[in-house]
Every structure is written in structure tokens, then in C-alpha cells.
Protein backbone atom coordinates (compact mmCIF):
# COMPACT_ATOMS: atom_id res chain seq x y z
CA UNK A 1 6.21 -11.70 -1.33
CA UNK A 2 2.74 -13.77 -0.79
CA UNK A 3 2.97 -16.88 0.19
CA UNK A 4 -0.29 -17.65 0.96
CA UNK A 5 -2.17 -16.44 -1.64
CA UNK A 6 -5.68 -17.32 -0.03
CA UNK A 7 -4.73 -15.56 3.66
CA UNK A 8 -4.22 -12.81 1.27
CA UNK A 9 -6.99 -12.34 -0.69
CA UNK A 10 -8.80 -12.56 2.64
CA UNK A 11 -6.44 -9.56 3.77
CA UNK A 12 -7.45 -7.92 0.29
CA UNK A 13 -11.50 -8.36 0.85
CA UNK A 14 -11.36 -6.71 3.69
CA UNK A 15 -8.46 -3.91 3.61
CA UNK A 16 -10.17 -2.56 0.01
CA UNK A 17 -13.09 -1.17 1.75
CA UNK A 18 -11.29 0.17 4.66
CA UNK A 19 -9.16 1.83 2.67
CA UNK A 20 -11.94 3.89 1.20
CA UNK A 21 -13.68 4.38 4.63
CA UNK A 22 -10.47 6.37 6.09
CA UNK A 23 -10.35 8.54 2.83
CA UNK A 24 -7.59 6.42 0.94
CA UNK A 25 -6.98 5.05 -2.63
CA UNK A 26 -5.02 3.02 -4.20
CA UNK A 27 -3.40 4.61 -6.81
CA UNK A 28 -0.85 1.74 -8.28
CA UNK A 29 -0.91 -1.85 -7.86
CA UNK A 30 1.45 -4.17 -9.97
CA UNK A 31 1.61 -8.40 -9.22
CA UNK A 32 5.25 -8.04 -11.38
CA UNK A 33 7.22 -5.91 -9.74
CA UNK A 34 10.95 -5.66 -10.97
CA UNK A 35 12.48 -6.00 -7.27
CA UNK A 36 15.95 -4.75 -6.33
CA UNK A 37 17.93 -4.58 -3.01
CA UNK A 38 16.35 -7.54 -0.82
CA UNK A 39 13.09 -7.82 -2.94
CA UNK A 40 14.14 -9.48 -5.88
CA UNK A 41 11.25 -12.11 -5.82
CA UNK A 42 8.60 -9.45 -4.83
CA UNK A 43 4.97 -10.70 -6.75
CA UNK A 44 3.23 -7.88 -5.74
CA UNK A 45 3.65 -3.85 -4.71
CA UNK A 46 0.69 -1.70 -4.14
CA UNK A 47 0.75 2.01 -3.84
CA UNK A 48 -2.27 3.82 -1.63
CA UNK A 49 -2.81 7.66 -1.71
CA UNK A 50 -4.07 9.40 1.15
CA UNK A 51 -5.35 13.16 1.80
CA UNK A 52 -2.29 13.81 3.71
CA UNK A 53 0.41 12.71 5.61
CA UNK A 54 -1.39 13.17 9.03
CA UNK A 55 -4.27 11.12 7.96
CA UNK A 56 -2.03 8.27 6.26
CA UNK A 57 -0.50 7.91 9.96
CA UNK A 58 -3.77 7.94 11.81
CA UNK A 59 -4.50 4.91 9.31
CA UNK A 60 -1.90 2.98 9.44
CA UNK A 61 -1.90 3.31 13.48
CA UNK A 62 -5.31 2.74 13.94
CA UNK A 63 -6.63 0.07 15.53
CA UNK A 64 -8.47 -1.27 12.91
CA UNK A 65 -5.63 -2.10 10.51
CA UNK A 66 -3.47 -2.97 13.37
CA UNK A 67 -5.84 -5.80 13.41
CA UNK A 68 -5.84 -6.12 9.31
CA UNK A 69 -2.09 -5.98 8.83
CA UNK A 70 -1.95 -9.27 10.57
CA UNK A 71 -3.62 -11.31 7.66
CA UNK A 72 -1.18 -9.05 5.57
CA UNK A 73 2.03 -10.36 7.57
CA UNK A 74 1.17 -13.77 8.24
CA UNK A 75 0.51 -14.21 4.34
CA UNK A 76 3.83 -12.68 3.12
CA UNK A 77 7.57 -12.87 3.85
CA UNK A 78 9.88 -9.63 3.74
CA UNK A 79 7.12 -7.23 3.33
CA UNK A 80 7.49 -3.51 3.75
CA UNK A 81 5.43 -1.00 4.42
CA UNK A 82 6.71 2.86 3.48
CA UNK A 83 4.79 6.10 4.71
CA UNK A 84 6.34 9.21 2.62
CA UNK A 85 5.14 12.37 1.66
CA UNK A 86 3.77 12.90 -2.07
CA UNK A 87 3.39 15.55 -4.32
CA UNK A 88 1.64 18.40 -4.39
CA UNK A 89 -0.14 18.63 -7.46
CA UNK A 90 1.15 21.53 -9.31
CA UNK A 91 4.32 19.12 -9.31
CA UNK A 92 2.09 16.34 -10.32
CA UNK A 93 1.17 18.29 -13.51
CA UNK A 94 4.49 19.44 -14.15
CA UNK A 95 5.91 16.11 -14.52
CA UNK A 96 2.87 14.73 -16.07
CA UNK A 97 3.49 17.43 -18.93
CA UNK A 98 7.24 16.55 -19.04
CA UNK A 99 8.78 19.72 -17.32
């Protein structure tokens, strides 16, 4: 949940083009999130799509959004942050066609 809206959209201005520069996108954002178990006042989720796993890690860990996630945390309150493995995109299709 953001509770400082401006510490945020500082966090945004600068994580958007890092995001691109390490090969990611983000591929869902939504500032109405229906929240369930312990995030039932949630105002914003964002999904980002990496490559692969290995380079979603070596993002997340690197230095440089070490140093990012800290505008991120000190403008929200019971954040998380998720890493998981996506689908490959024969499974993408499939389930974008309904089967």
C-alpha cells in the first residue's frame, strides 16, 4: 500500500528505466487491486516480466535496485515482492486461445 504517494513516484521515475536497462517489462500494472489474505487495502500491484528466471534474480539482487527498493519501502507499508517462474509461451498461447 503507498503511503507516500510522492516518495513513490520518485521510486517510479527512476525504477521505469532501470527496468528496461536489465532487459525487463512490465507486463501488468493495476492502482485497484482486489486484495485478499493481508492485502485487503492494496492501491497498487505491478507485474514485471523478465527473460528468465536467472536474470530476474541478478536484478532484483543487484546493487542498483538494492539502492531503488529503498524509495519503494520507505513509501509503502506491507509490500511484497514475489520472484516465480512464468510460462513458456506455447502455454501462453494455449491459454490465450482457451485450451
Amino acid at each position: 500500500k503507498i503511503i507516500d504517494q510522492n516518495l513513490f513516484n520518485d521510486y517510479v521515475e527512476k525504477v521505469g528505466p532501470w527496468i528496461k536497462e536489465v532487459g525487463g517489462v512490465v507486463f501488468a500494472k493495476d492502482s485497484e487491486p482486489i486484495g485478499k489474505e493481508k492485502t485487503e487495502d492494496s492501491n497498487i500491484a505491478v507485474i514485471c516480466e523478465f527473460p528468465s528466471m536467472r536474470q530476474a534474480l541478478e536484478a532484483y539482487e543487484s546493487n542498483e535496485y538494492q539502492e531503488l527498493t529503498k524509495l519503494r519501502k520507505a513509501a509503502t507499508i506491507n509490500s511484497t515482492f514475489t520472484i516465480m517462474e512464468g510460462m513458456d509461451e506455447a502455454t501462453k498461447l494455449r491459454r490465450a486461445m482457451g485450451l
